[in-house]
PDB file of N, CA and C in Angstrom:
ATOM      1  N   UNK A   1       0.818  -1.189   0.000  1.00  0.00           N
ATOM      2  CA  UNK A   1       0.000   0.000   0.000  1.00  0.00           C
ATOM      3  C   UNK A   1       0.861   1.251   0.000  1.00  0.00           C
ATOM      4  N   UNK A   2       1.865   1.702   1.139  1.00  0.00           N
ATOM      5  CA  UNK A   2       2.648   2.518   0.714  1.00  0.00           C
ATOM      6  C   UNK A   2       3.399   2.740  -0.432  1.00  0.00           C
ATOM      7  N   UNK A   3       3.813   1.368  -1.175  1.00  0.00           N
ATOM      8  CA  UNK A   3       4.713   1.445  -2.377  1.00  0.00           C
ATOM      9  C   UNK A   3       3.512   2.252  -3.236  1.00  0.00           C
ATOM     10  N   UNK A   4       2.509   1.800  -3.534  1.00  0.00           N
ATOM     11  CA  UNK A   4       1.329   2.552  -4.177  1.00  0.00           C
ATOM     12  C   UNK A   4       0.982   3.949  -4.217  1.00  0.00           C
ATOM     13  N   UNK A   5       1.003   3.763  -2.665  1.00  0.00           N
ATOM     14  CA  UNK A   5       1.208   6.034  -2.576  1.00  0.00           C
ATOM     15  C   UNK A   5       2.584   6.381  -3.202  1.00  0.00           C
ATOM     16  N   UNK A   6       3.567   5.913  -2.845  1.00  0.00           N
ATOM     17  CA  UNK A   6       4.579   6.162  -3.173  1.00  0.00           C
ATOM     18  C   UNK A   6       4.857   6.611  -4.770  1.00  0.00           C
ATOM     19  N   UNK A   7       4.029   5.300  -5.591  1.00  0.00           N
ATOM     20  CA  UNK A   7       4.661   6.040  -6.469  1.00  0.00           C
ATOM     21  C   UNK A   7       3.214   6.725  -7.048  1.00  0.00           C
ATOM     22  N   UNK A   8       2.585   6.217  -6.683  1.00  0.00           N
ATOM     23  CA  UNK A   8       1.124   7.895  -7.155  1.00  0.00           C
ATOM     24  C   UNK A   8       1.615   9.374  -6.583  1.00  0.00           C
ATOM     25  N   UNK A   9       3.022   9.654  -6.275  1.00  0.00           N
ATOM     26  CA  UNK A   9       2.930  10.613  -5.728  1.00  0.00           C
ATOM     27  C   UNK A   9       4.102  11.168  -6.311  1.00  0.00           C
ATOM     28  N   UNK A  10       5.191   9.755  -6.996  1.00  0.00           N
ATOM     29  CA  UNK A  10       6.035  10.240  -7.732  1.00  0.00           C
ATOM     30  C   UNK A  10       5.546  10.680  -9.142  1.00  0.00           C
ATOM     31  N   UNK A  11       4.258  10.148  -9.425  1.00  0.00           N
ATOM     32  CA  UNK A  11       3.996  10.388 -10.543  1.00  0.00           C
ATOM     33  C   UNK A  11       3.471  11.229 -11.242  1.00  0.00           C
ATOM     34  N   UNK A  12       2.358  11.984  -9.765  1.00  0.00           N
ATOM     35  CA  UNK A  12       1.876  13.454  -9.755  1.00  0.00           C
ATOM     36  C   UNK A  12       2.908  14.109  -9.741  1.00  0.00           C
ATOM     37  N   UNK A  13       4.320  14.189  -8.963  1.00  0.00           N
ATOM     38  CA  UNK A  13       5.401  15.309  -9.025  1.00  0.00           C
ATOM     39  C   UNK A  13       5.516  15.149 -10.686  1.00  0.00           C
ATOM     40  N   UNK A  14       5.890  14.538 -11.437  1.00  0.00           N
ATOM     41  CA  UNK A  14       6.922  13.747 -12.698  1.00  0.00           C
ATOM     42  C   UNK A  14       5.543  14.920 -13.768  1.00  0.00           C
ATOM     43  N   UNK A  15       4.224  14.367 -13.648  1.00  0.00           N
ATOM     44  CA  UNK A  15       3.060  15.044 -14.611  1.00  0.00           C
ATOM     45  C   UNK A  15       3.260  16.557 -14.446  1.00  0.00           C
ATOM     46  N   UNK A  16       3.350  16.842 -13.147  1.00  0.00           N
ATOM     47  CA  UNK A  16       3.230  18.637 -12.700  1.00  0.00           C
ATOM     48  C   UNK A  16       4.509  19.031 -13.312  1.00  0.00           C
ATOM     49  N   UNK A  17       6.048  18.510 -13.179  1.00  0.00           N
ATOM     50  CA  UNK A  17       7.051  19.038 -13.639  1.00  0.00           C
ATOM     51  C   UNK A  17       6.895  19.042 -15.240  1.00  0.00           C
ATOM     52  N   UNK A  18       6.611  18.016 -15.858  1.00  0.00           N
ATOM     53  CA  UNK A  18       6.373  18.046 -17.629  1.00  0.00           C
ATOM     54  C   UNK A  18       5.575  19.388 -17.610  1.00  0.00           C
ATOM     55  N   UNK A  19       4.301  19.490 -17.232  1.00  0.00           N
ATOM     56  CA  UNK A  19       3.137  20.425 -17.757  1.00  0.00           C
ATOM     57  C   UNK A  19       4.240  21.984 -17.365  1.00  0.00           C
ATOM     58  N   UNK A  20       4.500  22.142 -16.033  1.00  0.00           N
ATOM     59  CA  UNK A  20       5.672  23.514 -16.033  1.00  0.00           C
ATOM     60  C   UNK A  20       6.559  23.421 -17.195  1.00  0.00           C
ATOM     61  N   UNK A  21       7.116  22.787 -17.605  1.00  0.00           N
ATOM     62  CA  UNK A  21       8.160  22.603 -18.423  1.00  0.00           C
ATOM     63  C   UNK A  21       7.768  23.005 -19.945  1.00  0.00           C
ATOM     64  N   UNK A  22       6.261  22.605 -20.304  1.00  0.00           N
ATOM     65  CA  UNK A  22       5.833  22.796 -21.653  1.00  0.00           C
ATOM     66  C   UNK A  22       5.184  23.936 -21.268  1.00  0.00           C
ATOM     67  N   UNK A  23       4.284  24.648 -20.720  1.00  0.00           N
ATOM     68  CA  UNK A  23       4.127  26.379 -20.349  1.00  0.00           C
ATOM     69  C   UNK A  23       5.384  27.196 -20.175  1.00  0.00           C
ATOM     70  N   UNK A  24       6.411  26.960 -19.471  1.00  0.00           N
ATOM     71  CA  UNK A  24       7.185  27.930 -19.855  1.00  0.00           C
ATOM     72  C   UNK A  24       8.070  27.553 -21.336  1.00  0.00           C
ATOM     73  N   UNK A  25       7.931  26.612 -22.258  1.00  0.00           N
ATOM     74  CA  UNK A  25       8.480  26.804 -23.460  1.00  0.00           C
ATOM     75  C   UNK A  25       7.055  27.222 -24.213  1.00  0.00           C
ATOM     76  N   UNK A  26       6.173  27.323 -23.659  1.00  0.00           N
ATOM     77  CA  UNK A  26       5.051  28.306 -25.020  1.00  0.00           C
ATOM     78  C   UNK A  26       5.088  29.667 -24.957  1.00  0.00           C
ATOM     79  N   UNK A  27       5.503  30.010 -23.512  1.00  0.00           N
ATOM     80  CA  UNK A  27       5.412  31.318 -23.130  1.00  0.00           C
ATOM     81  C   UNK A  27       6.733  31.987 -23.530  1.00  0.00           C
ATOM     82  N   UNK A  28       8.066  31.425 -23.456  1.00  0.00           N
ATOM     83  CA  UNK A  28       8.982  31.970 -23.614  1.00  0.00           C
ATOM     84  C   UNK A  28       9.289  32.377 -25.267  1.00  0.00           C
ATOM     85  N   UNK A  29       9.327  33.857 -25.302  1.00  0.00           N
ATOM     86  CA  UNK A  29       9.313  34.435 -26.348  1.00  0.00           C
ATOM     87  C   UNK A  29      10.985  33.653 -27.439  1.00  0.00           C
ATOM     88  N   UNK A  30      11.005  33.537 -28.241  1.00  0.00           N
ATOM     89  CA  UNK A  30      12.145  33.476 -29.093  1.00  0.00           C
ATOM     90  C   UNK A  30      12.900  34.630 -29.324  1.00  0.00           C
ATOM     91  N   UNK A  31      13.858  34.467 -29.033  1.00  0.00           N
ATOM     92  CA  UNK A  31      15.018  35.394 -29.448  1.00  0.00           C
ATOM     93  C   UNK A  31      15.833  35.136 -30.926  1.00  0.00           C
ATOM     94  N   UNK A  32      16.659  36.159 -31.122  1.00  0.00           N
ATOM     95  CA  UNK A  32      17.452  35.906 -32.173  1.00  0.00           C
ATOM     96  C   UNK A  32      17.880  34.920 -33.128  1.00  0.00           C
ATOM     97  N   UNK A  33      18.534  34.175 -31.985  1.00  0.00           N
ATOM     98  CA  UNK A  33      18.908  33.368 -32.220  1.00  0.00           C
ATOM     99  C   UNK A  33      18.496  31.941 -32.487  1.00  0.00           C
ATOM    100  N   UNK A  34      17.383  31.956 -31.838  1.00  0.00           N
ATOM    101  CA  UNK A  34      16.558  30.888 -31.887  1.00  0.00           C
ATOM    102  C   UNK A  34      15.735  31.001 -33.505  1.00  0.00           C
ATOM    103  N   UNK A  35      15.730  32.178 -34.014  1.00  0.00           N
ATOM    104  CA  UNK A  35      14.862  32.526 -35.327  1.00  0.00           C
ATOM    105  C   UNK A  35      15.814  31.890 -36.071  1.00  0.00           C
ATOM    106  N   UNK A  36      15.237  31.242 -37.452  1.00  0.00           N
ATOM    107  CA  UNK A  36      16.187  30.564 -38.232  1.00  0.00           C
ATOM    108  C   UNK A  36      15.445  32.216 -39.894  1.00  0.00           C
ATOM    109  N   UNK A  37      16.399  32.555 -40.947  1.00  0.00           N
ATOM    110  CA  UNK A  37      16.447  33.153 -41.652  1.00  0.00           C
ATOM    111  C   UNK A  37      15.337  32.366 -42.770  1.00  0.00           C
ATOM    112  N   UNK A  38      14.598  32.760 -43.335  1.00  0.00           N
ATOM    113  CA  UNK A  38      13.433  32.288 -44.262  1.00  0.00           C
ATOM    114  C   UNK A  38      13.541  33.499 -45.447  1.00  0.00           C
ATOM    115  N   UNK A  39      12.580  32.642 -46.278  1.00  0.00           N
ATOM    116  CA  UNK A  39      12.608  33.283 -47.877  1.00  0.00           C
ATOM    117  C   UNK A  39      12.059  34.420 -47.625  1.00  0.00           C
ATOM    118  N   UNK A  40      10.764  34.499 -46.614  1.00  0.00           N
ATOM    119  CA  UNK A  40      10.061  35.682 -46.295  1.00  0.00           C
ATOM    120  C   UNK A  40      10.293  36.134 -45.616  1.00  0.00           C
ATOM    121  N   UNK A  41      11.453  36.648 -44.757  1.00  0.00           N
ATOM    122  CA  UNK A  41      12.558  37.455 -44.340  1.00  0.00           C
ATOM    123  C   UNK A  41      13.703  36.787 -44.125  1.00  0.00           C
ATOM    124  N   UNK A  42      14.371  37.526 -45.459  1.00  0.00           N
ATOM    125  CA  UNK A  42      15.771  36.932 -45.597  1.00  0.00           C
ATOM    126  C   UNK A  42      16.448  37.770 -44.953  1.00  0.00           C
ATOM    127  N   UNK A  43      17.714  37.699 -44.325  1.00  0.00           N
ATOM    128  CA  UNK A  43      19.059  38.517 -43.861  1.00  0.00           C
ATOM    129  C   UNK A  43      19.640  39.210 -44.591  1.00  0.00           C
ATOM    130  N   UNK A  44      19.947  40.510 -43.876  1.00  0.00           N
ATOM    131  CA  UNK A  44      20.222  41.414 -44.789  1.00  0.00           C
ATOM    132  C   UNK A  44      22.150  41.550 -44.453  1.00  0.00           C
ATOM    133  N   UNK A  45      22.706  40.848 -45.538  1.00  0.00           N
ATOM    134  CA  UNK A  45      24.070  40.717 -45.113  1.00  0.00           C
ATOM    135  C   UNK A  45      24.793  42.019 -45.095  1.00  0.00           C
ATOM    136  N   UNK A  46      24.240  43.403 -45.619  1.00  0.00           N
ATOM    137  CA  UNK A  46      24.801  44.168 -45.128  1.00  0.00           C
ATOM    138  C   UNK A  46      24.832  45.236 -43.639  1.00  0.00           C
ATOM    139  N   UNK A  47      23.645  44.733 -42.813  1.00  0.00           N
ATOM    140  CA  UNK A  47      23.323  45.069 -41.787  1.00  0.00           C
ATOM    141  C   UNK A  47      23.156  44.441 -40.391  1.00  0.00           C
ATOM    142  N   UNK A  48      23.035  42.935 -41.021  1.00  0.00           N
ATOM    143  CA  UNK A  48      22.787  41.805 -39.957  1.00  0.00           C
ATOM    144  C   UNK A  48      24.395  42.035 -38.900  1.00  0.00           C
ATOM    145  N   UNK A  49      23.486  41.607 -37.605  1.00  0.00           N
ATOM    146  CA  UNK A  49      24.198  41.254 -36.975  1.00  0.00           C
ATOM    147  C   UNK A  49      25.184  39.856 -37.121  1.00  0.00           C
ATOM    148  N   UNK A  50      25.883  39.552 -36.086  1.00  0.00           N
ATOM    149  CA  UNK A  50      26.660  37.891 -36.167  1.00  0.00           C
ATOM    150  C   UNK A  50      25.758  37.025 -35.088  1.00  0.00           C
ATOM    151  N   UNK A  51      24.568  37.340 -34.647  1.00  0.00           N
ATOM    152  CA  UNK A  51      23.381  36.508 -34.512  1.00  0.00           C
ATOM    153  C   UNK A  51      22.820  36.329 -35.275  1.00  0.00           C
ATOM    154  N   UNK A  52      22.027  37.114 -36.193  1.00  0.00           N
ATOM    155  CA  UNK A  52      21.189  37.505 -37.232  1.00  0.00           C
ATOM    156  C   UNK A  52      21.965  36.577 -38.527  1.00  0.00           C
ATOM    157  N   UNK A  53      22.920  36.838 -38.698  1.00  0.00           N
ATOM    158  CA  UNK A  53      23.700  35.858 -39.683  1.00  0.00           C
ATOM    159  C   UNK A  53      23.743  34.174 -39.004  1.00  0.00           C
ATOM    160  N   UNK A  54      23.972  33.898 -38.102  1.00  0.00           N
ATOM    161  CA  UNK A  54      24.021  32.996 -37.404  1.00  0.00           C
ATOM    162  C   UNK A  54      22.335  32.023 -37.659  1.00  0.00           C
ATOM    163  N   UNK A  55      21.270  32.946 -38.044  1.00  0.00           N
ATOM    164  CA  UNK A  55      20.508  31.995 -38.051  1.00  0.00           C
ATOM    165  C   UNK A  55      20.253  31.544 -39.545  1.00  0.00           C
ATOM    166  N   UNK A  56      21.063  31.878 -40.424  1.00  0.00           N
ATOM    167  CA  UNK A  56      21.200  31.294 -41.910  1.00  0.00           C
ATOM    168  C   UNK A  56      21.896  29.451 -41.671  1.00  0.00           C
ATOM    169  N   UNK A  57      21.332  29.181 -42.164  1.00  0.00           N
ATOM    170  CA  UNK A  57      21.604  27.186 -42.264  1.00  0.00           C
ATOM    171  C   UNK A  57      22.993  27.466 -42.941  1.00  0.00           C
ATOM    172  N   UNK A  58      24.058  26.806 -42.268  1.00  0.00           N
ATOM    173  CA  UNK A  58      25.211  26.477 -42.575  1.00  0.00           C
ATOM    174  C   UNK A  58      26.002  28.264 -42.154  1.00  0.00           C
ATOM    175  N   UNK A  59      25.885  29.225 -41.584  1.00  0.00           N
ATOM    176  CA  UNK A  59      26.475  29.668 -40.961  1.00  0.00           C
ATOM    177  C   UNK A  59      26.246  29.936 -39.521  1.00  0.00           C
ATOM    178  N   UNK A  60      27.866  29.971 -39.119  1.00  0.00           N
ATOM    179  CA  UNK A  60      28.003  29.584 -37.651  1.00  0.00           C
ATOM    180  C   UNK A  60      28.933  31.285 -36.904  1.00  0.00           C
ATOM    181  N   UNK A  61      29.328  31.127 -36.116  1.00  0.00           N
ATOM    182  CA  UNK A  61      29.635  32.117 -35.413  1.00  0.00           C
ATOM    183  C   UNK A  61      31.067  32.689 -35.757  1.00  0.00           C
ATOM    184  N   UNK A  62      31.667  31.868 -36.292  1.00  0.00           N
ATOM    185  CA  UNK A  62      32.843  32.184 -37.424  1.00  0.00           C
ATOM    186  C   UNK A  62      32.841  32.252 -38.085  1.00  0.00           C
ATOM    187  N   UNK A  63      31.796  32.236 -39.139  1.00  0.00           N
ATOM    188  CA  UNK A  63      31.418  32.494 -40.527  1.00  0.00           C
ATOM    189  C   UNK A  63      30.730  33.721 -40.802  1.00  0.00           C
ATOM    190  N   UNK A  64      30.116  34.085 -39.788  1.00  0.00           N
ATOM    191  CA  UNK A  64      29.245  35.327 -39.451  1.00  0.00           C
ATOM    192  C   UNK A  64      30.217  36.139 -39.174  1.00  0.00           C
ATOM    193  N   UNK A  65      31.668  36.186 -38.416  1.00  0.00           N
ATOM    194  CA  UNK A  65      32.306  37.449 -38.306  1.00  0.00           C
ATOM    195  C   UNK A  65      33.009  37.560 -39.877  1.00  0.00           C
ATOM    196  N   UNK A  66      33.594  36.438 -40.324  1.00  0.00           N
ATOM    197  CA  UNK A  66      33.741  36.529 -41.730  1.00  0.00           C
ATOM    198  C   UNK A  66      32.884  37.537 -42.529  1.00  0.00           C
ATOM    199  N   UNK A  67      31.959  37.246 -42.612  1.00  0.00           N
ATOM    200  CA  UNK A  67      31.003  37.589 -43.259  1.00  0.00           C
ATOM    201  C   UNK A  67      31.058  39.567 -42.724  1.00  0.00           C
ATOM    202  N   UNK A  68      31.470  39.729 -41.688  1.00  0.00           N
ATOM    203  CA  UNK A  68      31.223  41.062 -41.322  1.00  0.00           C
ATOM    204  C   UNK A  68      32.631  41.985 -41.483  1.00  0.00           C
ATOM    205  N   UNK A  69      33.641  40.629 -41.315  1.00  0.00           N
ATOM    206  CA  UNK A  69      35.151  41.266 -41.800  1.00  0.00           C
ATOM    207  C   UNK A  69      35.035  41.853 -43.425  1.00  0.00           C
ATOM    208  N   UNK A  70      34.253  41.172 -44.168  1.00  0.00           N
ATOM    209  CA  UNK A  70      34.277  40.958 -45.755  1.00  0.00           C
ATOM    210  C   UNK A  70      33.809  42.817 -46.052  1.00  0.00           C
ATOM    211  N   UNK A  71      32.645  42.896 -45.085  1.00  0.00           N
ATOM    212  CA  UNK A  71      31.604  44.360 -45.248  1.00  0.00           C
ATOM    213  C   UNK A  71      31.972  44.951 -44.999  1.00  0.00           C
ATOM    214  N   UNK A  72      32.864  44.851 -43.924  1.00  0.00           N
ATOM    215  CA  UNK A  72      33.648  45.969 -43.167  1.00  0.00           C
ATOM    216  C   UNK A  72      35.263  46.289 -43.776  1.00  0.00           C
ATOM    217  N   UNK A  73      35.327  45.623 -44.698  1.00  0.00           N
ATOM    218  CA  UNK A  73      36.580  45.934 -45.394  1.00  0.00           C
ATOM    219  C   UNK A  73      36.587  46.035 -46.788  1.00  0.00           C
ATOM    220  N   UNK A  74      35.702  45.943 -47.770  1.00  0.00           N
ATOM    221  CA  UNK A  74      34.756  45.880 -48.562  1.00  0.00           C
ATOM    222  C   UNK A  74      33.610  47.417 -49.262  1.00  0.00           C
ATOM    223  N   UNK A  75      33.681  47.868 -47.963  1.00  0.00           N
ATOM    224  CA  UNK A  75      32.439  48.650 -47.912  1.00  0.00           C
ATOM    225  C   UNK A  75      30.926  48.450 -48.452  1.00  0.00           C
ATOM    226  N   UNK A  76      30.716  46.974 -47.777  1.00  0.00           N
ATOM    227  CA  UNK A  76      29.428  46.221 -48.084  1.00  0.00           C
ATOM    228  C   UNK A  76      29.374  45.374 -48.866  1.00  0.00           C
ATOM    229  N   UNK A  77      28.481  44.749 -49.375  1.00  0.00           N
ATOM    230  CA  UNK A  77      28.074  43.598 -50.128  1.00  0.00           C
ATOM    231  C   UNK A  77      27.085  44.074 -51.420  1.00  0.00           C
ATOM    232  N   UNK A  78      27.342  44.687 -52.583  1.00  0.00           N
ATOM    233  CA  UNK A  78      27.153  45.074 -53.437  1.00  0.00           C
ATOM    234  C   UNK A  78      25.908  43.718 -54.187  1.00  0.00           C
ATOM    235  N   UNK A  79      25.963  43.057 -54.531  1.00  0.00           N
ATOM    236  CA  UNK A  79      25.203  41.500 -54.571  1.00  0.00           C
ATOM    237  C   UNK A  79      25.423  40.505 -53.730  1.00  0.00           C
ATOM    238  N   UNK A  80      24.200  39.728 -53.888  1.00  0.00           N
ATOM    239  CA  UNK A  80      24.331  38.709 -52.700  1.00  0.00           C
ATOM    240  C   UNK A  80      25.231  37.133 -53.570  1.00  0.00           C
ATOM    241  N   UNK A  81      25.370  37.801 -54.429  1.00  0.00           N
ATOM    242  CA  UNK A  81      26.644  36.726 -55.091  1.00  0.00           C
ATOM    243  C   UNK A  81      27.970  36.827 -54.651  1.00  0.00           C
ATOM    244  N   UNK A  82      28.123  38.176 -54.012  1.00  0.00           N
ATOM    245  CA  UNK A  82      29.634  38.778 -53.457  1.00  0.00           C
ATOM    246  C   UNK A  82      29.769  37.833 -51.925  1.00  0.00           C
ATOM    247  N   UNK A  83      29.127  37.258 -51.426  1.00  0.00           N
ATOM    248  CA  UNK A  83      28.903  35.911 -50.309  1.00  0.00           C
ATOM    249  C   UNK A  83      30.256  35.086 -50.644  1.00  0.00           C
ATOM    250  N   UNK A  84      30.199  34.640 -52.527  1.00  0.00           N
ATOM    251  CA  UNK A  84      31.157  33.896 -52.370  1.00  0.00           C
ATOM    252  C   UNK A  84      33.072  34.210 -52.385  1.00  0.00           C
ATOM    253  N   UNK A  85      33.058  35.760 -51.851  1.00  0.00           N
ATOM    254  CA  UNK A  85      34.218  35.947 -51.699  1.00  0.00           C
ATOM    255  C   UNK A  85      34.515  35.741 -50.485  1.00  0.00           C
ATOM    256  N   UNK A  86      33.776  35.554 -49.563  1.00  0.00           N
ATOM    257  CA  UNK A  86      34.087  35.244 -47.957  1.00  0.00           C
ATOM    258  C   UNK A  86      34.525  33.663 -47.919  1.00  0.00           C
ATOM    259  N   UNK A  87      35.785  33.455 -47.231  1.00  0.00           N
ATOM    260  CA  UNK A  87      36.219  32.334 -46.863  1.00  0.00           C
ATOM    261  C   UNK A  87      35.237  31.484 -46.549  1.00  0.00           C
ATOM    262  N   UNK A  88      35.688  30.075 -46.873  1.00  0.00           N
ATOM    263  CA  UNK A  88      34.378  29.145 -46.567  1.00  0.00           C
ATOM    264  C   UNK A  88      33.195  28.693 -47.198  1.00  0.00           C
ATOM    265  N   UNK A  89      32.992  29.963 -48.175  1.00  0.00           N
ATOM    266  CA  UNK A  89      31.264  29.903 -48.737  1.00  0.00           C
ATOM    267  C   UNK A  89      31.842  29.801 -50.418  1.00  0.00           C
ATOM    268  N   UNK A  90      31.535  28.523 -50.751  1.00  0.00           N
ATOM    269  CA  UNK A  90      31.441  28.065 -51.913  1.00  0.00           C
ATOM    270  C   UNK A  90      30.357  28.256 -52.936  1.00  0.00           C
ATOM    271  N   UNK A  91      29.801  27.679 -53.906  1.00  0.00           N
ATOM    272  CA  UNK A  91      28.836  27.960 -54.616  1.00  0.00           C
ATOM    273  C   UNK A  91      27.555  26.883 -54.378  1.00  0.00           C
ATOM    274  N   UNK A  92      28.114  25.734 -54.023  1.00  0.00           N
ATOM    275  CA  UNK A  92      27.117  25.286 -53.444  1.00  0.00           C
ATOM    276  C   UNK A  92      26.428  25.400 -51.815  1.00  0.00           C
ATOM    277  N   UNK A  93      27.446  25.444 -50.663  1.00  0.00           N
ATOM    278  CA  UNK A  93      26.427  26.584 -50.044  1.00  0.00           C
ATOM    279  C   UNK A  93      26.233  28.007 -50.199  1.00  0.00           C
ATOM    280  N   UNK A  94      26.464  28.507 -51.006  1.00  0.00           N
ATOM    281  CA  UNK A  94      25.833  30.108 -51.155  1.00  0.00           C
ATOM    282  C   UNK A  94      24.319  29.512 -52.197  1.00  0.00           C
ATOM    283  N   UNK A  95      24.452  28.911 -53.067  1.00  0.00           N
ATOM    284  CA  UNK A  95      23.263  28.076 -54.032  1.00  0.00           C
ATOM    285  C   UNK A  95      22.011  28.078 -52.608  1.00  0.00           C
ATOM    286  N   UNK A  96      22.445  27.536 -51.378  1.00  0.00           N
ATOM    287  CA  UNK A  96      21.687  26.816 -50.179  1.00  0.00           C
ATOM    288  C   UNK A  96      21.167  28.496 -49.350  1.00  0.00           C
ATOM    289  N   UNK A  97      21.787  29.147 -49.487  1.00  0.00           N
ATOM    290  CA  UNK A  97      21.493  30.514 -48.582  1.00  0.00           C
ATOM    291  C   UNK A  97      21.283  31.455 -49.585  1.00  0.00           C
ATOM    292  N   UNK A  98      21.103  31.319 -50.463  1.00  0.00           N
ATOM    293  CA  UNK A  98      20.823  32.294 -51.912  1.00  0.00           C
ATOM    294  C   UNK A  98      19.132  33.064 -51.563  1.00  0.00           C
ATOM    295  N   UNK A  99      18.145  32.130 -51.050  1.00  0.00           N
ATOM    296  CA  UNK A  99      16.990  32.479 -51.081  1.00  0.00           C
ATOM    297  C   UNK A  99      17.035  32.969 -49.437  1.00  0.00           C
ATOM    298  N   UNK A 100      17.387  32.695 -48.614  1.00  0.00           N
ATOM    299  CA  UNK A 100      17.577  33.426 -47.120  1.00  0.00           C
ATOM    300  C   UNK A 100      18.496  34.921 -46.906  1.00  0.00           C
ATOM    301  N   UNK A 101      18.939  35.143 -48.344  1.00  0.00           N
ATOM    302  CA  UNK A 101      20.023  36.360 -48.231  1.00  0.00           C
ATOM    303  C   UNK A 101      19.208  37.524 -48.743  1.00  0.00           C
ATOM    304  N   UNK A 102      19.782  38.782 -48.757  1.00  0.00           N
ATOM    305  CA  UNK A 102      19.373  39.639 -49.257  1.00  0.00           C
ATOM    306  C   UNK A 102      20.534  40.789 -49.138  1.00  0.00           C
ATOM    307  N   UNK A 103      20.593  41.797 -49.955  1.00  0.00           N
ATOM    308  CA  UNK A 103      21.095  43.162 -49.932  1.00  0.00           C
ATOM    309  C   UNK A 103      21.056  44.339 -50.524  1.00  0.00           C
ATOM    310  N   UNK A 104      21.079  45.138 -49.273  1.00  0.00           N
ATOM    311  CA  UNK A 104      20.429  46.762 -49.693  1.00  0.00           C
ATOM    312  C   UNK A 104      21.708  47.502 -48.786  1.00  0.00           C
ATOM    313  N   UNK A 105      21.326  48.485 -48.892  1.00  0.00           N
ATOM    314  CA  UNK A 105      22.926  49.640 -48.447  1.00  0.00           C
ATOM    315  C   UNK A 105      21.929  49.728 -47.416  1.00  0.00           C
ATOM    316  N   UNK A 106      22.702  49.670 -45.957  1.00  0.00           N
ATOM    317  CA  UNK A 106      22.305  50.783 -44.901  1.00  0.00           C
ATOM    318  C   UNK A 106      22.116  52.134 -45.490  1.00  0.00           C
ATOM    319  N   UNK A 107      21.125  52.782 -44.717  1.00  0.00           N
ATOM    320  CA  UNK A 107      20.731  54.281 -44.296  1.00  0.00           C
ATOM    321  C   UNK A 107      21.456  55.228 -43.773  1.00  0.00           C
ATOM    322  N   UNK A 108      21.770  56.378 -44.251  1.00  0.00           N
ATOM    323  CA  UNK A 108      23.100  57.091 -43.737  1.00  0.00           C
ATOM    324  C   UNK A 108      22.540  57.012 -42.462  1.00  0.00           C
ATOM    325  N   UNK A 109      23.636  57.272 -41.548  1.00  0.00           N
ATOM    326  CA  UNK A 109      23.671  57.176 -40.038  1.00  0.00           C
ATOM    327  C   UNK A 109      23.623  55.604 -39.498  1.00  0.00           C
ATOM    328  N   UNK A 110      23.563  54.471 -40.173  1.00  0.00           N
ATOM    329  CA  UNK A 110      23.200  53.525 -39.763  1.00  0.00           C
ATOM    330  C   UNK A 110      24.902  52.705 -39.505  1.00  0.00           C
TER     331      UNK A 110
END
């Protein structure tokens, strides 16, 4: 009989901890990073951050400063074909991030 409470009681703790666990992942807003880059808002490689780049498939957190060394020495990204002058990015993944990219000139002051 005790083994019985026992575990009816481990099992109510075990149900209550899941159900907390899935409310605070509905509630918790997404950040940056957690956003992955889509066709219907692609990254804007001349403005993105190295989060913001980070959520393009197949770049990572060293590819993203790449990517910002290139702009920043460069003076931007003139086409989003100019991707494949950054170390690393070949034609077949730039082919893969072609539809997640985008580029426009920052806004003076920006």
């Amino acid at each position: 009989m005790i083994t019985r409470i026992l575990m009816a009681a481990i099992l109510g703790i075990a149900v209550s901890a899941a159900a907390a666990s899935a409310q605070n992942k509905a509630t918790t807003p997404k950040t940056a990073a957690t956003v992955t880059a889509t066709a219907t808002a692609p990254v804007n490689l001349n403005t993105a951050t190295v989060e913001q780049l980070a959520t393009i498939p197949g770049v990572g957190p060293k590819m993203a400063e790449r990517i910002i060394d290139y702009r920043q020495k460069n003076g931007g990204f003139k086409k989003v074909e100019d991707l494949m002058n950054v170390s690393g990015v070949g034609e077949k993944s730039f082919l893969k991030m072609k539809p997640l990219i985008t580029v426009t000139m920052p806004k003076a002051g920006q």
